[in-house]
N, C-alpha and C. Protein backbone atom coordinates (compact mmCIF):
# COMPACT_ATOMS: atom_id res chain seq x y z
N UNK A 1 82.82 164.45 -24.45
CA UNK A 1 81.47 164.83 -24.10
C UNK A 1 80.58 164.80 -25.33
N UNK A 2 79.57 164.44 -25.19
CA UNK A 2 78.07 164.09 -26.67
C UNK A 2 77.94 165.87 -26.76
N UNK A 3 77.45 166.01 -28.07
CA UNK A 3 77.05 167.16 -28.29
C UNK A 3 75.43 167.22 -27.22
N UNK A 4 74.95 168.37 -27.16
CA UNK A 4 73.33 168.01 -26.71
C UNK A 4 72.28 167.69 -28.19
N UNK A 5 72.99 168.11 -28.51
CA UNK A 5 71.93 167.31 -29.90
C UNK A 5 71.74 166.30 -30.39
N UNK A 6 72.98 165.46 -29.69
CA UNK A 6 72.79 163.98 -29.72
C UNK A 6 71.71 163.56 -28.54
N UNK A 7 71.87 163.70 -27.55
CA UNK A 7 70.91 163.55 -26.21
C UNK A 7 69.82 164.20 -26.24
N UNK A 8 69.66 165.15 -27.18
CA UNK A 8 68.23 165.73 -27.06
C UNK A 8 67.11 165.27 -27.86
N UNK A 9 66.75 164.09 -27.21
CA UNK A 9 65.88 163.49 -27.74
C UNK A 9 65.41 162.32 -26.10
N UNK A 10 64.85 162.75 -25.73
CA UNK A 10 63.83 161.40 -24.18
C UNK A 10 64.64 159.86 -24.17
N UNK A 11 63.78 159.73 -25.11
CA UNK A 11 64.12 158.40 -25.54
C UNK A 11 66.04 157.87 -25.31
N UNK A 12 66.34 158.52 -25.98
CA UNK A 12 67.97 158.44 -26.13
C UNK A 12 68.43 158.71 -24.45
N UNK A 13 67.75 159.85 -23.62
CA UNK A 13 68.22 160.36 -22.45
C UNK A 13 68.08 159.14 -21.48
N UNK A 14 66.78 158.54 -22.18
CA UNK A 14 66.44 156.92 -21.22
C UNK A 14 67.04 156.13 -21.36
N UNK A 15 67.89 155.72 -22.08
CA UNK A 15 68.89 154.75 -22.78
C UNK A 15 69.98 155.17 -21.98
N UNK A 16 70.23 156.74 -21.84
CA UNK A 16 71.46 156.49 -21.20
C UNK A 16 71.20 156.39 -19.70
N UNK A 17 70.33 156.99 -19.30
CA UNK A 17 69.77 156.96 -17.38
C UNK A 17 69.83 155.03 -17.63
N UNK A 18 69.23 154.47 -18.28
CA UNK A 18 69.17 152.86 -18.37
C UNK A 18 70.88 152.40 -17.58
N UNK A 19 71.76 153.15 -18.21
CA UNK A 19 73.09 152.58 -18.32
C UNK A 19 73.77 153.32 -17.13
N UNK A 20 73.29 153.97 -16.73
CA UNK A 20 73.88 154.86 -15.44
C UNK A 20 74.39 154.11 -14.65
N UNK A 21 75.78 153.71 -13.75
CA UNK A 21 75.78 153.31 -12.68
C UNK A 21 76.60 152.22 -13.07
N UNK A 22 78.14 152.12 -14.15
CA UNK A 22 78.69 151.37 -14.96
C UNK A 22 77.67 150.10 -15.19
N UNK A 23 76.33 149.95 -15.53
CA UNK A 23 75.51 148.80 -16.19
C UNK A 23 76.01 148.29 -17.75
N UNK A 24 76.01 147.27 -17.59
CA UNK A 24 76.56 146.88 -19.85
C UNK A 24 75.13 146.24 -19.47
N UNK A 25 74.76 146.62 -20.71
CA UNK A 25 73.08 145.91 -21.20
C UNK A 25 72.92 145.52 -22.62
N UNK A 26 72.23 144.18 -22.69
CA UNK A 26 72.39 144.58 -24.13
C UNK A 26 70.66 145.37 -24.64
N UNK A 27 70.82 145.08 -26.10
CA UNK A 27 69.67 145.81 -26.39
C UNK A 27 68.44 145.11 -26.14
N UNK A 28 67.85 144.47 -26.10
CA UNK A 28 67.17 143.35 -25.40
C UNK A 28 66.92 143.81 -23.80
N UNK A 29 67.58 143.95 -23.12
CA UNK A 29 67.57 144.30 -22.01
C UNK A 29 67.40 145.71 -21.28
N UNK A 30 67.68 146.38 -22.84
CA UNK A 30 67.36 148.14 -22.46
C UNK A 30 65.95 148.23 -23.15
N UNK A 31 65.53 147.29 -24.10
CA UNK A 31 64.07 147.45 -24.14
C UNK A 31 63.16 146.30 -23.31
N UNK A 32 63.40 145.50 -22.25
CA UNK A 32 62.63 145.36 -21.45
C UNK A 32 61.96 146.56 -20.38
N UNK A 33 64.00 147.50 -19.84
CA UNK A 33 63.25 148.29 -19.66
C UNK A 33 62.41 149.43 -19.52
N UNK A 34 62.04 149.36 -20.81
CA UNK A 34 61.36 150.63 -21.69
C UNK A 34 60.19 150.04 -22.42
N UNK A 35 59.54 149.43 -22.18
CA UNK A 35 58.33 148.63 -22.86
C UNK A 35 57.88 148.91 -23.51
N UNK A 36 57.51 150.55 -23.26
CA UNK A 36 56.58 151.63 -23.72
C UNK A 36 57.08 152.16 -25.13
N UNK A 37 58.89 151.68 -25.18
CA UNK A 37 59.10 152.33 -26.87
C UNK A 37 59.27 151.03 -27.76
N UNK A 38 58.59 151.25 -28.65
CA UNK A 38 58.55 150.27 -30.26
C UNK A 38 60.16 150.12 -30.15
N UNK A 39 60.28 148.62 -30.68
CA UNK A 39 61.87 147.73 -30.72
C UNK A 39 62.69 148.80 -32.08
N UNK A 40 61.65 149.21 -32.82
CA UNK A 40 62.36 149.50 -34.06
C UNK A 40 62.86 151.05 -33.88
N UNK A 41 62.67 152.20 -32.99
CA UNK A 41 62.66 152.85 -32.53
C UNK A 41 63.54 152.73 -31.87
N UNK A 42 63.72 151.75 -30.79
CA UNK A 42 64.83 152.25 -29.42
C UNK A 42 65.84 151.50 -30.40
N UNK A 43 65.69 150.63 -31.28
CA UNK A 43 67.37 150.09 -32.05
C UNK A 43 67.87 151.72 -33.06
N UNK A 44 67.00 152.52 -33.48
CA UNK A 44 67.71 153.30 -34.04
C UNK A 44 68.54 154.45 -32.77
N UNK A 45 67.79 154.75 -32.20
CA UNK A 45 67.91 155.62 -31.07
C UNK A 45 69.35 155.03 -30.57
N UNK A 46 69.10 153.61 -29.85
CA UNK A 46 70.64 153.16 -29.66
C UNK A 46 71.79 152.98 -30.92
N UNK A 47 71.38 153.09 -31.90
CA UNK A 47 72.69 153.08 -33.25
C UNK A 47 72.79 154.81 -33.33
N UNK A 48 72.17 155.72 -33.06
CA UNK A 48 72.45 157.08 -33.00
C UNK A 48 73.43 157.20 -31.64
N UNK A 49 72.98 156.90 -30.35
CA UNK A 49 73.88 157.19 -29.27
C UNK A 49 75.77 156.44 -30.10
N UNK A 50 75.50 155.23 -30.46
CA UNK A 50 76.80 154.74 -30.54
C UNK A 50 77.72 155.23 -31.84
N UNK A 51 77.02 155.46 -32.86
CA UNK A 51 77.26 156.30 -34.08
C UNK A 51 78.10 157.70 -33.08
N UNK A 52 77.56 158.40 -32.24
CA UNK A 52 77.86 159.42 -31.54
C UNK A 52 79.15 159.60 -30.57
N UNK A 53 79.42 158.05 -30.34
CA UNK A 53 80.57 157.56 -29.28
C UNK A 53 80.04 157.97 -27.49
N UNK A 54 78.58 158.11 -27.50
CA UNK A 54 77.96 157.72 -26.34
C UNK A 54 77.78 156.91 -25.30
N UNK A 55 76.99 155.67 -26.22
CA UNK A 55 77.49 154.54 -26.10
C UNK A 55 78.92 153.52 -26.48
N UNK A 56 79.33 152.63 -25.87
CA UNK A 56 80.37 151.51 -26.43
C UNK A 56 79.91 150.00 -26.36
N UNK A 57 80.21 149.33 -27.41
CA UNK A 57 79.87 148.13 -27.66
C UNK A 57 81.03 147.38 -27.31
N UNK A 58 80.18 146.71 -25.74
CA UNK A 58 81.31 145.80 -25.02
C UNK A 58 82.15 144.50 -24.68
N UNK A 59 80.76 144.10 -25.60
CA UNK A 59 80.88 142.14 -26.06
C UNK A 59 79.41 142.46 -27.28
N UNK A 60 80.00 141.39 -28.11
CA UNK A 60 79.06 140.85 -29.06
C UNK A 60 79.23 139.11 -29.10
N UNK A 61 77.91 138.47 -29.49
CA UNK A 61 77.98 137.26 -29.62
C UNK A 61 76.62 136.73 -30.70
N UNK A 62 77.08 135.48 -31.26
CA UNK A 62 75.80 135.30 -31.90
C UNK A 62 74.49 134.91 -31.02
N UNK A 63 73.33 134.76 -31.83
CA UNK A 63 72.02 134.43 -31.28
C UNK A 63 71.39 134.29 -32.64
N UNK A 64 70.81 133.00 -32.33
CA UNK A 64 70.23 132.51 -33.58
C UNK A 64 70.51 133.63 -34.61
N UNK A 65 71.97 133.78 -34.98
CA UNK A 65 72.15 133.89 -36.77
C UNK A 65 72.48 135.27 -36.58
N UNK A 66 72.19 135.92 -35.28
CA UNK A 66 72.20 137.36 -35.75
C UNK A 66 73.09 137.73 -34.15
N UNK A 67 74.00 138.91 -34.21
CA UNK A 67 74.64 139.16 -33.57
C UNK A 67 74.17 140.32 -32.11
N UNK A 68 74.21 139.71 -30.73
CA UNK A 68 73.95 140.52 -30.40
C UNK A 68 74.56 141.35 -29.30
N UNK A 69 74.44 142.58 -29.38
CA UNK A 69 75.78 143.50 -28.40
C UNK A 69 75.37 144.09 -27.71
N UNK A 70 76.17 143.84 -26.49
CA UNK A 70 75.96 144.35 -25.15
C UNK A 70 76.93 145.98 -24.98
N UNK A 71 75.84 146.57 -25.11
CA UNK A 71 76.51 148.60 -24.80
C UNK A 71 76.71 149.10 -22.94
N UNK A 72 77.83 149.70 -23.22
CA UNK A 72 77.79 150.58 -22.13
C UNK A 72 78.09 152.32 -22.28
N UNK A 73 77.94 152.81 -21.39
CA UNK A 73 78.15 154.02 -21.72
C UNK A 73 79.91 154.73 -21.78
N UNK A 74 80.03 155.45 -22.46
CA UNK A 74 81.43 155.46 -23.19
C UNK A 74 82.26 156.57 -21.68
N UNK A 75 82.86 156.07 -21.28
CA UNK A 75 83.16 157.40 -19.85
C UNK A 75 83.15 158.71 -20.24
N UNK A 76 82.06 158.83 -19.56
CA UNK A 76 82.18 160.92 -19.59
C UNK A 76 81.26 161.21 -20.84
N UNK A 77 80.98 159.96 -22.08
CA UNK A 77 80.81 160.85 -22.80
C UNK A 77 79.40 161.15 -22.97
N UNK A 78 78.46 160.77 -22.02
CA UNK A 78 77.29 161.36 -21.71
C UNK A 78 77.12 162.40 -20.68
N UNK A 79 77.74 162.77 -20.17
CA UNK A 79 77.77 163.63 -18.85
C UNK A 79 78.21 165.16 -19.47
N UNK A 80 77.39 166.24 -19.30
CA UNK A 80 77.78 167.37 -19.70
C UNK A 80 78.59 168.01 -18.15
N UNK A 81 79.82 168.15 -18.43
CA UNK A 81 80.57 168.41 -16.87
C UNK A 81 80.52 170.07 -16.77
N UNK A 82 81.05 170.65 -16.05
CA UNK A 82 81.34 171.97 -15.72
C UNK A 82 82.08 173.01 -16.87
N UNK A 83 82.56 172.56 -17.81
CA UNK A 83 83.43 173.07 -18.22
C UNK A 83 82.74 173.02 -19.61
N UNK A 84 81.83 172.20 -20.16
CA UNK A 84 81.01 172.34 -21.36
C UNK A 84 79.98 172.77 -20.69
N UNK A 85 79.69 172.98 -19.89
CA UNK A 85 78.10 173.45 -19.41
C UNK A 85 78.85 175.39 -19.58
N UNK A 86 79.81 175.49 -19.13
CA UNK A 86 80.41 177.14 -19.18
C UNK A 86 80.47 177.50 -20.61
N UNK A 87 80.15 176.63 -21.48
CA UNK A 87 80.41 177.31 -22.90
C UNK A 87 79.33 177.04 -22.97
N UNK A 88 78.02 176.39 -23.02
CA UNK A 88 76.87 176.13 -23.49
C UNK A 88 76.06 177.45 -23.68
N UNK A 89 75.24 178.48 -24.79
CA UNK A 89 74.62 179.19 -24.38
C UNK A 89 73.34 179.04 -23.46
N UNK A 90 72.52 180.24 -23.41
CA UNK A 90 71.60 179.83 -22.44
C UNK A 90 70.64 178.89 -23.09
N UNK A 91 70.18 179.21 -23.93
CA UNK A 91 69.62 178.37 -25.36
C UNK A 91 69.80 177.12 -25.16
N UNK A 92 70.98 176.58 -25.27
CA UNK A 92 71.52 175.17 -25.33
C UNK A 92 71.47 174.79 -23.75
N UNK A 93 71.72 175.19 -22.84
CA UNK A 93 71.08 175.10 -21.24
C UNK A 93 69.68 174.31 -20.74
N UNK A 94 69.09 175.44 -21.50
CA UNK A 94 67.67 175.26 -21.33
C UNK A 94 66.76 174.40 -22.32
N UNK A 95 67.24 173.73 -23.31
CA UNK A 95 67.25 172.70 -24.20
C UNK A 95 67.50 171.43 -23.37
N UNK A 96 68.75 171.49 -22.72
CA UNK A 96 69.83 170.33 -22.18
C UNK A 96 68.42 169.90 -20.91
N UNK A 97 68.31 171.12 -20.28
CA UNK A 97 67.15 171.04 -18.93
C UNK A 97 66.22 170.15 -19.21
N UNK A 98 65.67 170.87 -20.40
CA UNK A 98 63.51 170.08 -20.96
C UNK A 98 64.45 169.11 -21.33
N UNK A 99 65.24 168.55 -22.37
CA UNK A 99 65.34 166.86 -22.88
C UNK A 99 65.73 166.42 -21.00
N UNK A 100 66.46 166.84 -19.87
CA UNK A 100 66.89 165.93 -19.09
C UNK A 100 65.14 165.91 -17.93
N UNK A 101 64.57 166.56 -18.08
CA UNK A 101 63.00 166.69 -17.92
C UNK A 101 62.37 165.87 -18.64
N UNK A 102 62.15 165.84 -19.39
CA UNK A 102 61.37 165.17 -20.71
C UNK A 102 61.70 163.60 -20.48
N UNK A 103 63.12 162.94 -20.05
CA UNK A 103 63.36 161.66 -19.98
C UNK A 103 62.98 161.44 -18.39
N UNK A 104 62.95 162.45 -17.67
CA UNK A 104 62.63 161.37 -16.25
C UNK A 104 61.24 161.26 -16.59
N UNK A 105 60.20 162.23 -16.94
CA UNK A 105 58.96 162.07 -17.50
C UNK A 105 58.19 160.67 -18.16
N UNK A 106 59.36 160.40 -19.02
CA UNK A 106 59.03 159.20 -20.25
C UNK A 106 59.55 158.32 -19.23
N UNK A 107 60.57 158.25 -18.75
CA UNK A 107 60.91 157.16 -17.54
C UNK A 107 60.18 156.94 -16.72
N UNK A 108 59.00 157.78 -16.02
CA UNK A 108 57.84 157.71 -14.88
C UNK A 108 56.90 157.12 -15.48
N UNK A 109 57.08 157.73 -16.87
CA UNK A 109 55.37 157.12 -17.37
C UNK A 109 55.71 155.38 -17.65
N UNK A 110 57.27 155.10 -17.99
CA UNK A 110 57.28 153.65 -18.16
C UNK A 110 57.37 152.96 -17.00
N UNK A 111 57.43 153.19 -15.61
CA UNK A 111 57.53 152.66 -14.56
C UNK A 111 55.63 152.45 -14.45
N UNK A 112 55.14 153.79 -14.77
CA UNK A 112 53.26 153.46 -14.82
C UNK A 112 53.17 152.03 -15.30
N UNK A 113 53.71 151.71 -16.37
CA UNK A 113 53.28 150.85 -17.13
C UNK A 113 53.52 149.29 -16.25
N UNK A 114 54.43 149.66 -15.47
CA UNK A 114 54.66 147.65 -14.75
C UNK A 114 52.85 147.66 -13.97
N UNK A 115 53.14 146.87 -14.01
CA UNK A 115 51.79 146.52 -13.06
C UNK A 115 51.62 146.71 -11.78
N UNK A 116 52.85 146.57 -10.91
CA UNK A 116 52.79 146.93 -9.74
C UNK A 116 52.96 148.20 -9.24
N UNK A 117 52.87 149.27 -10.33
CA UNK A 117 53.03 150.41 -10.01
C UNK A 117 52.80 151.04 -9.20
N UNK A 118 51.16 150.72 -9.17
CA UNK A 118 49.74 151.01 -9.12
C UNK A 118 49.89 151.51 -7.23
N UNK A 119 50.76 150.50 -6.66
CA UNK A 119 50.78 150.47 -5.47
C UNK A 119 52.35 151.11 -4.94
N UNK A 120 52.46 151.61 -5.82
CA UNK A 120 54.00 151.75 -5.51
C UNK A 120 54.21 153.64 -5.70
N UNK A 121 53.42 154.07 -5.70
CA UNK A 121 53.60 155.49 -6.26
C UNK A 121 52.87 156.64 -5.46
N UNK A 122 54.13 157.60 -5.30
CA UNK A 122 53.05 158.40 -3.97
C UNK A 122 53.60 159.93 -4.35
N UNK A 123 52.62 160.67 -5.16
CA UNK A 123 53.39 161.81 -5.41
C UNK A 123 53.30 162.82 -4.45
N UNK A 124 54.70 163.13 -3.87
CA UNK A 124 54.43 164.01 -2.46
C UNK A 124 54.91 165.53 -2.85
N UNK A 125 53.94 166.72 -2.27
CA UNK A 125 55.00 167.54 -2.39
C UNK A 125 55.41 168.44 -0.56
N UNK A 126 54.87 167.85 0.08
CA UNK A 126 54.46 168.50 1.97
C UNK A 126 55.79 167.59 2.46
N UNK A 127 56.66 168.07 3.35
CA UNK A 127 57.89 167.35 3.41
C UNK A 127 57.51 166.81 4.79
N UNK A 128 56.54 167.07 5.29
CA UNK A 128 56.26 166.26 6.61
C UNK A 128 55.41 165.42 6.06
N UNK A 129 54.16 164.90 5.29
CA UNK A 129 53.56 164.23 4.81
C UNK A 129 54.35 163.13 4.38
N UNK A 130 55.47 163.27 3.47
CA UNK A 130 56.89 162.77 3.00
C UNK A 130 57.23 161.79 4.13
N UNK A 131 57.94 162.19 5.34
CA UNK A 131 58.52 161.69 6.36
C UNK A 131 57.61 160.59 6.79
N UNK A 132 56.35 161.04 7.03
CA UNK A 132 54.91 159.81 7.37
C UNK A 132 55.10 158.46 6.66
N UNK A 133 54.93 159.02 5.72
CA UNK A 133 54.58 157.99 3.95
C UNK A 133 56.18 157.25 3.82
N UNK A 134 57.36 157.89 4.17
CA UNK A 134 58.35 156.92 3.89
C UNK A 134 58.68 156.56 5.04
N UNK A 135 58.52 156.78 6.26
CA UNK A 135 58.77 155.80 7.30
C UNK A 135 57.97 154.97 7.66
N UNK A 136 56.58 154.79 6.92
CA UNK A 136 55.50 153.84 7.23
C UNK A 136 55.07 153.03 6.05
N UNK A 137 56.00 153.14 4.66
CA UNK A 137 55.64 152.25 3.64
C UNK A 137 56.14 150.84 3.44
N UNK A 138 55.69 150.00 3.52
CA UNK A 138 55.50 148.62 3.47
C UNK A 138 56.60 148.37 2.07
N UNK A 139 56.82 148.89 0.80
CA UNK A 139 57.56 148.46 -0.08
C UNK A 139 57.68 149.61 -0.74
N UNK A 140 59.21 149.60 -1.40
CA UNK A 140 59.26 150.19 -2.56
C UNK A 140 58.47 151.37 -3.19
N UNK A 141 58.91 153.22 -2.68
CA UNK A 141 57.68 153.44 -3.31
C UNK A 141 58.66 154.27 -4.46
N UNK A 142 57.73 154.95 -5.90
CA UNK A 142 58.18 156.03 -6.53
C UNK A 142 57.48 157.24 -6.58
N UNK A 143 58.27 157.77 -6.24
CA UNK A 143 57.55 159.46 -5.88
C UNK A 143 58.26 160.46 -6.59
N UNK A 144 57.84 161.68 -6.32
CA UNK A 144 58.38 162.77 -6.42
C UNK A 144 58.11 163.57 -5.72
N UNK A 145 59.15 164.96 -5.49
CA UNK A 145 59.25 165.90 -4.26
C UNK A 145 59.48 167.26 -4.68
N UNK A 146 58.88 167.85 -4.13
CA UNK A 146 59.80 169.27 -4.41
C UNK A 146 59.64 169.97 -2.76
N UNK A 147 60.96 170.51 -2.38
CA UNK A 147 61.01 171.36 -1.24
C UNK A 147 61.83 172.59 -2.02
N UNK A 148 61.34 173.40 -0.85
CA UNK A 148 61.80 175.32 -0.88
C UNK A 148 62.88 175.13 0.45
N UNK A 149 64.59 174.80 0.38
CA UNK A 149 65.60 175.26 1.32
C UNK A 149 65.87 176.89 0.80
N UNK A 150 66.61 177.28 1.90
CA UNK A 150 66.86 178.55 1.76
C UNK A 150 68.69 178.24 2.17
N UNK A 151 69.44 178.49 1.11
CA UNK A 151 70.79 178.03 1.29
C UNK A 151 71.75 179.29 0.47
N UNK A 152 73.06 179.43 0.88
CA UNK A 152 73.81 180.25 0.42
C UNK A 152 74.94 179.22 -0.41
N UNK A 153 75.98 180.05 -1.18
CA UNK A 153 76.62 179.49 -1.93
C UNK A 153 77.85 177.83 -0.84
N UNK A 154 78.02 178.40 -0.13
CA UNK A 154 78.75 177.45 1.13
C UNK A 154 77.83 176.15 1.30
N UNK A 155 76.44 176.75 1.64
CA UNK A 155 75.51 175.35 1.92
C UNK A 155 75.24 174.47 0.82
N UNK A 156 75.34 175.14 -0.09
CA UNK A 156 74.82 174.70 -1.91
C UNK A 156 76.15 173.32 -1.93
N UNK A 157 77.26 173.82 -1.44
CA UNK A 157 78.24 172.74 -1.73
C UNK A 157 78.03 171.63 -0.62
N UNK A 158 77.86 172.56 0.66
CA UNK A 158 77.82 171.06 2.09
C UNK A 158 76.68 170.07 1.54
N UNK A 159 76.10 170.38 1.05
CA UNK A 159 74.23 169.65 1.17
C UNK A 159 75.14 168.93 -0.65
N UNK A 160 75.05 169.70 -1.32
CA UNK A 160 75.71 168.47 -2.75
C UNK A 160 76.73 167.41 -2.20
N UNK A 161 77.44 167.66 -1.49
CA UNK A 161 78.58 166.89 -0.78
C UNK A 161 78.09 165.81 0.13
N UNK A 162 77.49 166.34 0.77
CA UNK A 162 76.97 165.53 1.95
C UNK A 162 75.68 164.45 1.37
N UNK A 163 74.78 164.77 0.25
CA UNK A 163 74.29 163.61 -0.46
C UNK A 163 74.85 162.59 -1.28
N UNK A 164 76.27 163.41 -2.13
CA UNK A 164 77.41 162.68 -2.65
C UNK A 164 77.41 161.40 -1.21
N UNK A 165 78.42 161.70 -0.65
CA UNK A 165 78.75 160.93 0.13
C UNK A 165 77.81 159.49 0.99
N UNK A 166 76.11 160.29 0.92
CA UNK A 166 75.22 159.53 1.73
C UNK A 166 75.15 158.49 0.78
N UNK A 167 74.91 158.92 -0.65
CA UNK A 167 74.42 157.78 -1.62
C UNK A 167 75.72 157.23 -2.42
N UNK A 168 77.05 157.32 -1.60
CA UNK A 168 77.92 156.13 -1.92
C UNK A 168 78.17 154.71 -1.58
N UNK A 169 76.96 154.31 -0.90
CA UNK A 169 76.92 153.14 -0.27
C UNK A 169 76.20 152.34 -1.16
N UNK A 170 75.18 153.25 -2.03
CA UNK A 170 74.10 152.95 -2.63
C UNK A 170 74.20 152.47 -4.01
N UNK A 171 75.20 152.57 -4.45
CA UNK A 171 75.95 153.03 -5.47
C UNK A 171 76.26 151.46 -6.30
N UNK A 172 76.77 150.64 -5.57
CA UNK A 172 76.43 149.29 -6.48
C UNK A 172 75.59 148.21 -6.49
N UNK A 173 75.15 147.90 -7.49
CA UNK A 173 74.56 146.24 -7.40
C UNK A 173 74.15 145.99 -6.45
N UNK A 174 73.30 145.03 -5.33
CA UNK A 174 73.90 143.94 -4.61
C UNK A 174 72.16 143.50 -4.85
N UNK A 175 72.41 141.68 -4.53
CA UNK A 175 71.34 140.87 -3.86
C UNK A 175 70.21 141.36 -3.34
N UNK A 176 68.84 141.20 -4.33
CA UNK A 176 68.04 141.82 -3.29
C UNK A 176 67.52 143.13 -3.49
N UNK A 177 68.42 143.91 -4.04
CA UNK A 177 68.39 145.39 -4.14
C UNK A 177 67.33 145.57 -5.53
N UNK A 178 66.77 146.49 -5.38
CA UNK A 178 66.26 146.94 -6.70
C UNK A 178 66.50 148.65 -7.03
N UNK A 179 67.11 148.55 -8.60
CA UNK A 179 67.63 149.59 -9.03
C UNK A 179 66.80 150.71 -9.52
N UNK A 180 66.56 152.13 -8.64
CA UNK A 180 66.10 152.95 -8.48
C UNK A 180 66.80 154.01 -8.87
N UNK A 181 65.80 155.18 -9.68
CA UNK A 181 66.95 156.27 -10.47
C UNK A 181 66.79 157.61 -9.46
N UNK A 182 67.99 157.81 -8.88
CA UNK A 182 67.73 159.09 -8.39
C UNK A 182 68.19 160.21 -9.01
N UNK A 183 67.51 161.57 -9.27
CA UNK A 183 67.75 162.56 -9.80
C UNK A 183 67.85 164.17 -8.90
N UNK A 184 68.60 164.89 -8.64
CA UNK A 184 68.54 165.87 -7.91
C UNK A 184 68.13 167.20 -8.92
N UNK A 185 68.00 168.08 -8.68
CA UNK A 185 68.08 169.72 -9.61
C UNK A 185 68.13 170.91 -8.23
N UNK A 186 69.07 171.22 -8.24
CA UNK A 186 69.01 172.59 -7.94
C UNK A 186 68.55 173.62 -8.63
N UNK A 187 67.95 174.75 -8.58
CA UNK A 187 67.70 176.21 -9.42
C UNK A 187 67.18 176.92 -7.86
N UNK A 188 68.13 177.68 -8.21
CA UNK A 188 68.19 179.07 -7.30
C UNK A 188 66.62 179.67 -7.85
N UNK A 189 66.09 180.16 -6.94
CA UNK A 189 64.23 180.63 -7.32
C UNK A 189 64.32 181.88 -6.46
């Protein structure tokens, strides 16, 4: 597992959301898509993740004169699991929270940046408004949501489980498809 002090930094958190979903990219390809950060910037950021054993370098090859390597993410060792999250203080919690905040943020604002955004973005927070807008949208949209369930410790697992399972179909590659980041958060309120 990465310390959070390696990941606590946006940028770096985007690099690894980039790689989510066994993707190998090379660097070239993780700053297409990140437009928004300077080349000289996301190459240190990615030599910090791999310095860290975050990332792994999975093929290298030349290109005009200079070598270039395709990273993936090292198993597990970006993922803070259950068992480092139980030692984390609250401190380091709530650190871990704002940087994993802070990168979907910098990730939204770089999706602003394509051009077709413009038409593609519907920030909802009315869950019937929601239902309208995604059963009547013509393409691709990016949004965000927030709903108030009222759930006990039993439902907390059916409803994690039961989205597990919905978005295992979703889960690889295919033709056609375009790769969309989904993010959940629970907090009990």
């Amino acid at each position: 597992m990465a310390r959070p002090a390696v990941l606590a930094h946006p940028i770096r958190l985007r690099v690894v959301l980039a790689l989510v979903g066994d993707r190998e990219l090379t660097t070239a390809e993780i700053a297409a898509e990140m437009p928004d950060v300077p080349t000289a910037t996301l190459y240190r950021h990615i030599a910090a993740l791999s310095k860290a054993g975050v990332l792994d370098v999975v093929s290298e090859r030349r290109v005009r004169g200079a070598v270039e390597r395709t990273f993936a993410l090292h198993q597990g060792a970006a993922l803070v699991d259950s068992a480092a999250a139980a030692e984390m203080t609250t401190e380091e919690k709530s650190a871990a929270f704002g940087v994993f905040a802070a990168s979907l943020i910098a990730a939204y604002d770089g999706y602003l940046t394509r051009k077709d955004s413009e038409t593609k973005t519907s920030p909802l927070f009315n869950a019937t408004e929601e239902w309208k807008v995604l059963h009547n949208a013509p393409q691709l949209q990016a949004g965000y949501r927030a709903l108030a369930m009222y759930l006990d410790e039993e439902d907390i697992v059916a409803l994690a489980s039961g989205v597990r399972e919905a978005l295992v179909p979703y889960l690889t590659p295919a033709e056609g498809k375009e790769r969309v980041l989904f993010s959940t958060v629970f907090i009990p309120s």
